[in-house]
PDB file of N, CA and C in Angstrom:
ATOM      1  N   UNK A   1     -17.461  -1.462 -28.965  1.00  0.00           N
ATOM      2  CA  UNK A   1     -18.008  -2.346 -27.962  1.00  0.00           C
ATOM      3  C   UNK A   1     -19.512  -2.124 -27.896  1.00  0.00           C
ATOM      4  N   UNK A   2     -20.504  -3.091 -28.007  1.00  0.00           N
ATOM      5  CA  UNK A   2     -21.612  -2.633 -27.485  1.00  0.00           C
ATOM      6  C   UNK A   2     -21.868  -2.713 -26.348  1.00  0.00           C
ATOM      7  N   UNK A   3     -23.481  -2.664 -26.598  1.00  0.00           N
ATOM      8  CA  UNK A   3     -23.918  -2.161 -25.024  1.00  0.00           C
ATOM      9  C   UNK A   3     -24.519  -3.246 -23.909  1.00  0.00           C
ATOM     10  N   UNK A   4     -23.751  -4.394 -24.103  1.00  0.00           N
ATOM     11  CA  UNK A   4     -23.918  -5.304 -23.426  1.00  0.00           C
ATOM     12  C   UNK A   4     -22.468  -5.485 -22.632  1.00  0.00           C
ATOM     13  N   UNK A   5     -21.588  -5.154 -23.423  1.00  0.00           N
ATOM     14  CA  UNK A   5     -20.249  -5.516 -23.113  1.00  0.00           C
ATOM     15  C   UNK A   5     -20.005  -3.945 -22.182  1.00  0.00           C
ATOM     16  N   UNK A   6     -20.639  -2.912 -22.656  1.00  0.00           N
ATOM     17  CA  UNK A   6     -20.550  -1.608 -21.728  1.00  0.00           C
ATOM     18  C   UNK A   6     -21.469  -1.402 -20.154  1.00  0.00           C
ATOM     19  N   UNK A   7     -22.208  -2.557 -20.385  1.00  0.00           N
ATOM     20  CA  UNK A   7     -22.961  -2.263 -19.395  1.00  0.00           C
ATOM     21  C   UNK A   7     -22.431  -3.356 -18.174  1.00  0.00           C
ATOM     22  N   UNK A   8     -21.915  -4.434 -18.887  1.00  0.00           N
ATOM     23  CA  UNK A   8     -21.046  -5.671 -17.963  1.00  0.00           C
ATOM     24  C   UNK A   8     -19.844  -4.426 -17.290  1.00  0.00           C
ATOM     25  N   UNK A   9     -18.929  -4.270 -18.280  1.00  0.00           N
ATOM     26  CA  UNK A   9     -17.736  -2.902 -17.483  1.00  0.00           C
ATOM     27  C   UNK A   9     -18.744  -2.433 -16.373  1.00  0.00           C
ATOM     28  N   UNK A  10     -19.500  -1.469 -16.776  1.00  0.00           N
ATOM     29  CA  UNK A  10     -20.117  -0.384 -15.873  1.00  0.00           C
ATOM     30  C   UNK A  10     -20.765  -1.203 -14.367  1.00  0.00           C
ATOM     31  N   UNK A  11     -21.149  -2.568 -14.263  1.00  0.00           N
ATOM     32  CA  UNK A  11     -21.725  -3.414 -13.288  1.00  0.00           C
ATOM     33  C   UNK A  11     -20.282  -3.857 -12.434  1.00  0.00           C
ATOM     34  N   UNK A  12     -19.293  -4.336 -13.051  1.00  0.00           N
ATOM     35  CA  UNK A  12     -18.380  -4.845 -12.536  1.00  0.00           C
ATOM     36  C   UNK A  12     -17.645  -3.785 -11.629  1.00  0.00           C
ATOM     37  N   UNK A  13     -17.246  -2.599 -12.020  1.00  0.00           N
ATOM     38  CA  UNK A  13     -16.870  -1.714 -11.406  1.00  0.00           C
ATOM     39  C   UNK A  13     -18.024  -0.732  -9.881  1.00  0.00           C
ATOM     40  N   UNK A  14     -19.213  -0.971 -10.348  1.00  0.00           N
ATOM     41  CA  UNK A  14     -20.091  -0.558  -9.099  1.00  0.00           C
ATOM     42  C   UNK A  14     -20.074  -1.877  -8.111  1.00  0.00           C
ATOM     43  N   UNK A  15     -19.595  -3.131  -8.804  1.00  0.00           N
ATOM     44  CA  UNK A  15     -19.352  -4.211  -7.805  1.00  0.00           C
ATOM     45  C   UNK A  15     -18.342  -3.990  -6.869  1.00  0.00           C
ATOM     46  N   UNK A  16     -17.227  -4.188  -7.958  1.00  0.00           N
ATOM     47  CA  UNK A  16     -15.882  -3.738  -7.057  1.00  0.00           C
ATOM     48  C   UNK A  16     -15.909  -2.558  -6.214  1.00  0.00           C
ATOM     49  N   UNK A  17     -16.439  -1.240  -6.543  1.00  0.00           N
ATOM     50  CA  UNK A  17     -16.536  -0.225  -5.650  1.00  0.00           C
ATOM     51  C   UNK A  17     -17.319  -0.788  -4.337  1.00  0.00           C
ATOM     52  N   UNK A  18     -18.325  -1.196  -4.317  1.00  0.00           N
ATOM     53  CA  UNK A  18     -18.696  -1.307  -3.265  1.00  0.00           C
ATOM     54  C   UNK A  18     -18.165  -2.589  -2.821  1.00  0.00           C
ATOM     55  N   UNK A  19     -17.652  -3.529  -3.117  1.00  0.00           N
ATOM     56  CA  UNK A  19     -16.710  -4.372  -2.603  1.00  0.00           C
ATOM     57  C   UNK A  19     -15.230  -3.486  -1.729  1.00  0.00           C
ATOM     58  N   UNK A  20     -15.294  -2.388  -2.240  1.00  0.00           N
ATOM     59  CA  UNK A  20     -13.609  -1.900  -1.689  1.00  0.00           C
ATOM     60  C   UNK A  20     -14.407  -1.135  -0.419  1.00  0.00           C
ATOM     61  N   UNK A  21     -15.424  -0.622  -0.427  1.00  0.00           N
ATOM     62  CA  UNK A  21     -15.956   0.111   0.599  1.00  0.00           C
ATOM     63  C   UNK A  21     -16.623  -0.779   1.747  1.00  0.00           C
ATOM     64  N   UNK A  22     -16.785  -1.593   1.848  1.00  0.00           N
ATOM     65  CA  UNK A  22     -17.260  -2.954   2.682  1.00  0.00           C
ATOM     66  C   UNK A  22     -15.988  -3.848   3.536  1.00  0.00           C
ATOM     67  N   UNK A  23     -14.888  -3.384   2.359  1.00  0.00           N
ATOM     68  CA  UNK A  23     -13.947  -4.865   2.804  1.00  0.00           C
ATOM     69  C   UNK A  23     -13.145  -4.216   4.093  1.00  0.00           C
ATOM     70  N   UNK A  24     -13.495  -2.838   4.891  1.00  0.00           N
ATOM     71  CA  UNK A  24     -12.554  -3.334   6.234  1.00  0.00           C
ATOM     72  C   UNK A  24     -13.388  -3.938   7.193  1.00  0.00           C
ATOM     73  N   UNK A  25     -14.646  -3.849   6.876  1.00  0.00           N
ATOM     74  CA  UNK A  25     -15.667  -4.642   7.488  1.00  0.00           C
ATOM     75  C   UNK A  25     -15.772  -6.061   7.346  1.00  0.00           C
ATOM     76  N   UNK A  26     -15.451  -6.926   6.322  1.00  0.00           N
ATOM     77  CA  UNK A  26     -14.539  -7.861   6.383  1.00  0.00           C
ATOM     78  C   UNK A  26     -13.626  -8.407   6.980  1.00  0.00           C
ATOM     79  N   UNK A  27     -12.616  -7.559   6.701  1.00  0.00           N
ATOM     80  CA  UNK A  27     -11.362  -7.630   7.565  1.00  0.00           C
ATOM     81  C   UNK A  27     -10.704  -7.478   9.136  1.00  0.00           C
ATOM     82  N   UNK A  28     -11.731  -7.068   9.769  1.00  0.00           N
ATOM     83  CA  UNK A  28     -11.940  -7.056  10.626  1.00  0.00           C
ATOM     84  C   UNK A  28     -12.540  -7.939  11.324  1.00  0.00           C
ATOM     85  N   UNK A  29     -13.586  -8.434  10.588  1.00  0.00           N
ATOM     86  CA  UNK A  29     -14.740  -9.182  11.209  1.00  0.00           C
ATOM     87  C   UNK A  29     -15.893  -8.311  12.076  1.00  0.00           C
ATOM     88  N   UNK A  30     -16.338  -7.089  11.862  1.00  0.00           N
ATOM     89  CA  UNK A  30     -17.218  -6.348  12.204  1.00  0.00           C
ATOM     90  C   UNK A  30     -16.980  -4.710  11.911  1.00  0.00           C
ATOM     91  N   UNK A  31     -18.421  -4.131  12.277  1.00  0.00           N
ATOM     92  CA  UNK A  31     -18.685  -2.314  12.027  1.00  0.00           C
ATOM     93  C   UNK A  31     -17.916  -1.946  13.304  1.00  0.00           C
ATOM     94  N   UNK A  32     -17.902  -0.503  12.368  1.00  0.00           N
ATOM     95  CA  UNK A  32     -17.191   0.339  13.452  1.00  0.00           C
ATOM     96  C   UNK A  32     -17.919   0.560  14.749  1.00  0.00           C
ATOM     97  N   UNK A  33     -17.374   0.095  15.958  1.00  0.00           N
ATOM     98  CA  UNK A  33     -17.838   0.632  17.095  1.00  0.00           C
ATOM     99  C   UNK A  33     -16.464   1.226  17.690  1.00  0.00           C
ATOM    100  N   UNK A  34     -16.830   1.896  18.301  1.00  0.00           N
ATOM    101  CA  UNK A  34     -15.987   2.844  18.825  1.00  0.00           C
ATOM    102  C   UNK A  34     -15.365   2.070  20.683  1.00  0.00           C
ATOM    103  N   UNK A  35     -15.916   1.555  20.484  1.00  0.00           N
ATOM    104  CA  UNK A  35     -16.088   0.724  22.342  1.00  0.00           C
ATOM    105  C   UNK A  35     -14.642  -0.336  21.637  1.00  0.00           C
ATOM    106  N   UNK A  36     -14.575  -0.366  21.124  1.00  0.00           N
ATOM    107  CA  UNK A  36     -13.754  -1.603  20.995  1.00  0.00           C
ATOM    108  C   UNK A  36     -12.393  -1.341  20.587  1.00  0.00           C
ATOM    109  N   UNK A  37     -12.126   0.083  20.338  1.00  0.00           N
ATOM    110  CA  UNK A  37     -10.754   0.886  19.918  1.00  0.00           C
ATOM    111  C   UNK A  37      -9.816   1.858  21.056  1.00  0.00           C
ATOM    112  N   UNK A  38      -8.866   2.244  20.970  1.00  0.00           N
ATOM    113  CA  UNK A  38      -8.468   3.318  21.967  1.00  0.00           C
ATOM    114  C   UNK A  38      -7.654   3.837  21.358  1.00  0.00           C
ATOM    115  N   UNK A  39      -7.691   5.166  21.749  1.00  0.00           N
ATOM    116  CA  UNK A  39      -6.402   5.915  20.798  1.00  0.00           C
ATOM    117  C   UNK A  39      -6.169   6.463  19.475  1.00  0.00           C
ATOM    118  N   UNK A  40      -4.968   5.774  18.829  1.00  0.00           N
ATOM    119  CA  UNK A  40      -4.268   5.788  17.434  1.00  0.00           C
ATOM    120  C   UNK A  40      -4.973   4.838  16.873  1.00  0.00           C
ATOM    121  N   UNK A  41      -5.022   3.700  17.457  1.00  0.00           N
ATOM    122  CA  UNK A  41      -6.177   2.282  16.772  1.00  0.00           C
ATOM    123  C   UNK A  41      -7.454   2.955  16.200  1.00  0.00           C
ATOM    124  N   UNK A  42      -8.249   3.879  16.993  1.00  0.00           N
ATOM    125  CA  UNK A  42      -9.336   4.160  16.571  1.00  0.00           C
ATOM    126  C   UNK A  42      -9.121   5.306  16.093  1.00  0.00           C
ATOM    127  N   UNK A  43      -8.353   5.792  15.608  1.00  0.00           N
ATOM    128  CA  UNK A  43      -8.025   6.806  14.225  1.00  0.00           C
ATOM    129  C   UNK A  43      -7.792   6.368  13.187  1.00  0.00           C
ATOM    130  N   UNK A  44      -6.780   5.194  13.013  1.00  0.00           N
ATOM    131  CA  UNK A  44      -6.446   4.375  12.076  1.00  0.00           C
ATOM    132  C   UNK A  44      -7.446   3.927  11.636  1.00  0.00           C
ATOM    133  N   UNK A  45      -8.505   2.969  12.554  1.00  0.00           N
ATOM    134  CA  UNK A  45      -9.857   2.364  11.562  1.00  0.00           C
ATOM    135  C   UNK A  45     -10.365   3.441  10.759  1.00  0.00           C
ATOM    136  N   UNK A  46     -10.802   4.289  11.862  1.00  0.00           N
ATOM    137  CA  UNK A  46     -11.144   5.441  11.036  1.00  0.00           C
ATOM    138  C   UNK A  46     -10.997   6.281   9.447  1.00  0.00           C
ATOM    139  N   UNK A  47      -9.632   6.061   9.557  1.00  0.00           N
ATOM    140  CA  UNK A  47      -8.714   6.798   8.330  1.00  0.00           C
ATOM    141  C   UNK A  47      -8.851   5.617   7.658  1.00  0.00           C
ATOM    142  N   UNK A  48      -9.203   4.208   7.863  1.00  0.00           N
ATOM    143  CA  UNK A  48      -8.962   3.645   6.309  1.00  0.00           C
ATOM    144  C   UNK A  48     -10.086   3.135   5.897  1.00  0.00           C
ATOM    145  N   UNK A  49     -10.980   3.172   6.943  1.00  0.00           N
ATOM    146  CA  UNK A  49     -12.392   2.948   6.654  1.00  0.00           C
ATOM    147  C   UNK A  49     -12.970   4.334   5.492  1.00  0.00           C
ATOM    148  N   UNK A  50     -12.683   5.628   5.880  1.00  0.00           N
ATOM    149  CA  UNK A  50     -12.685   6.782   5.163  1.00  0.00           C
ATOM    150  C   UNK A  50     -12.189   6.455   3.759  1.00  0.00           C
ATOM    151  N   UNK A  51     -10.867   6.141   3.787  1.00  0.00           N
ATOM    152  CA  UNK A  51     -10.204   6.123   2.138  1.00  0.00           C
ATOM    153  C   UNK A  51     -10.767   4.675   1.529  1.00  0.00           C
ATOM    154  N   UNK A  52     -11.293   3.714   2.208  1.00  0.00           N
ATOM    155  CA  UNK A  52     -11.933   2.893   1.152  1.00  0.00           C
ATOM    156  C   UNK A  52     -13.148   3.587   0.592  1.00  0.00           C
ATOM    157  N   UNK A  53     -14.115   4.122   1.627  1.00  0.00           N
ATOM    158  CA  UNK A  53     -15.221   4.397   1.075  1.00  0.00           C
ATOM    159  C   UNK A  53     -14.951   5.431  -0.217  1.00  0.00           C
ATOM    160  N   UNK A  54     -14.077   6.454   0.130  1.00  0.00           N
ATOM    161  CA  UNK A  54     -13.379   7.327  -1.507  1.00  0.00           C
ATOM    162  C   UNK A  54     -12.763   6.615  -2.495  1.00  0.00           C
ATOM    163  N   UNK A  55     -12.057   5.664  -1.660  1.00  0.00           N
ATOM    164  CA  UNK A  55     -11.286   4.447  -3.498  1.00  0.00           C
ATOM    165  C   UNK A  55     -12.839   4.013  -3.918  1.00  0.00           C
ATOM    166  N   UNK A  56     -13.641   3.579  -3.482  1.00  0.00           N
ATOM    167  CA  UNK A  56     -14.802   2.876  -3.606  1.00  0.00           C
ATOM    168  C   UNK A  56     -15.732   4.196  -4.746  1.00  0.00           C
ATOM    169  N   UNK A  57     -15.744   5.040  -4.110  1.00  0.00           N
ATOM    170  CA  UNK A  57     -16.754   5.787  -5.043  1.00  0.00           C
ATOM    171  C   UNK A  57     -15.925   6.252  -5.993  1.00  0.00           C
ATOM    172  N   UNK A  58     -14.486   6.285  -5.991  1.00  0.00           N
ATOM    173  CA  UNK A  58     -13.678   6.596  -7.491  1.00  0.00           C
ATOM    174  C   UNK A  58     -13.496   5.610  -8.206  1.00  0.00           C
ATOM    175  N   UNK A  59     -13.634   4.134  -7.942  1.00  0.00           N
ATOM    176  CA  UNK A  59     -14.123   3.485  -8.718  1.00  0.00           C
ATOM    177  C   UNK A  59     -15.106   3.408  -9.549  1.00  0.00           C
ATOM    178  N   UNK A  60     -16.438   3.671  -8.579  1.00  0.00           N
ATOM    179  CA  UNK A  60     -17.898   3.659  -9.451  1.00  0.00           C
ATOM    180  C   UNK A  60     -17.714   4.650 -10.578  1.00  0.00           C
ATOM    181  N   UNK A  61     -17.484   6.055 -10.199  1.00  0.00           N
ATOM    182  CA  UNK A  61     -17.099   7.086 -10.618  1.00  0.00           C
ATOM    183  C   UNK A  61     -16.457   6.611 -11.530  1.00  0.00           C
ATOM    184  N   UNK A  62     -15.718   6.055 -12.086  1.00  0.00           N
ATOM    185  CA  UNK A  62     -14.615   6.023 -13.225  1.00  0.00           C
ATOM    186  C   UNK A  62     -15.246   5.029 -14.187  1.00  0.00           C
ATOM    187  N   UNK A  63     -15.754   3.805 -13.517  1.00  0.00           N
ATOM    188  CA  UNK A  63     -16.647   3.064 -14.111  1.00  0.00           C
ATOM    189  C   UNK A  63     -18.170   3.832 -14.941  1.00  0.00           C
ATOM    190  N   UNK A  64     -18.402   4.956 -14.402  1.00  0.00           N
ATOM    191  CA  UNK A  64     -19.592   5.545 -14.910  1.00  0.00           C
ATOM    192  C   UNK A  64     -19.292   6.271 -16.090  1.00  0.00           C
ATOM    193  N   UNK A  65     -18.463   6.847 -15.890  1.00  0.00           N
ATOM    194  CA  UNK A  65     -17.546   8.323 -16.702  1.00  0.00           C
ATOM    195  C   UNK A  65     -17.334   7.422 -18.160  1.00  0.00           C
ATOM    196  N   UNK A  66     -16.306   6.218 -17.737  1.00  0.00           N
ATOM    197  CA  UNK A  66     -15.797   5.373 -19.142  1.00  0.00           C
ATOM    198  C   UNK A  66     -17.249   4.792 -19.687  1.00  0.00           C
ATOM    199  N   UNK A  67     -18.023   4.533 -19.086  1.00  0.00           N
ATOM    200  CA  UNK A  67     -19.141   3.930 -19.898  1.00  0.00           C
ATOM    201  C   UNK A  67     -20.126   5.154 -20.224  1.00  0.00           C
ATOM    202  N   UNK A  68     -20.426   6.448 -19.948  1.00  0.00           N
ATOM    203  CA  UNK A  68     -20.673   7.643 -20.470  1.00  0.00           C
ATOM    204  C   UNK A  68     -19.642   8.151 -21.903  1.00  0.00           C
ATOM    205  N   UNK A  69     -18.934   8.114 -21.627  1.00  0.00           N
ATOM    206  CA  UNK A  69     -18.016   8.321 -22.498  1.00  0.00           C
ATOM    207  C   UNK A  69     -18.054   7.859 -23.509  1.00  0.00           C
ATOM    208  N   UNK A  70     -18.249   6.406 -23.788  1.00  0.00           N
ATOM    209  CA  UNK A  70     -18.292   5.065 -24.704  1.00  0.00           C
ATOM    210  C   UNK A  70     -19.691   5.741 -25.469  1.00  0.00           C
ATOM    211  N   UNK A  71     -20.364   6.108 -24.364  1.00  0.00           N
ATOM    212  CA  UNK A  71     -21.943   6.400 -24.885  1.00  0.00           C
ATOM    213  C   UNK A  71     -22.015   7.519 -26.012  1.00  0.00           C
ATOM    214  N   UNK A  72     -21.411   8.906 -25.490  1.00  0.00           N
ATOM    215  CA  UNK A  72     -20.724   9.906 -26.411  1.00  0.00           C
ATOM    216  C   UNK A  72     -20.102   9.457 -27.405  1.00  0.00           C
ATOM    217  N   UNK A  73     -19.206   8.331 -27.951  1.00  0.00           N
ATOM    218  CA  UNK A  73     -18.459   8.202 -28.742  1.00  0.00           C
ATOM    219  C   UNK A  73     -19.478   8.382 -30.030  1.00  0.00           C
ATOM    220  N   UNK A  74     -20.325   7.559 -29.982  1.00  0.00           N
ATOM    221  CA  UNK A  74     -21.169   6.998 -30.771  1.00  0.00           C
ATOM    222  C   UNK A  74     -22.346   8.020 -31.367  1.00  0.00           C
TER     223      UNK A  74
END
């Protein structure tokens, strides 16, 4: 593959990562404020707002690694 086609992979995946780390902010329809939760609700945002932002950077992360990698091959 060259390095046009490695560098499209490597863009698409820092897209999607930060697309997965954004989208409960989306889904919601706004940022975390804390005024607007009670309880278990505002643990829950919490906890999945947390694991997107980690799916999100193990995306980039994996996206970086495979296109490092590609780079090593060669």
């Amino acid at each position: 593959m060259n390095l046009i086609g490695r560098g499209l992979i490597l863009l698409s995946s820092v897209f999607i990562g930060v697309l997965i780390m954004i989208s409960p902010g989306f889904i919601t329809g706004h940022s975390f404020n804390s005024s607007h939760y009670q309880g278990s609700l505002y643990t829950a945002e919490f906890i999945v707002r947390s694991v997107a932002v980690i799916i999100g950077f193990l995306v980039i992360y994996d996206g970086i690694k495979s296109f490092l990698r590609r780079e090593m091959e060669k």
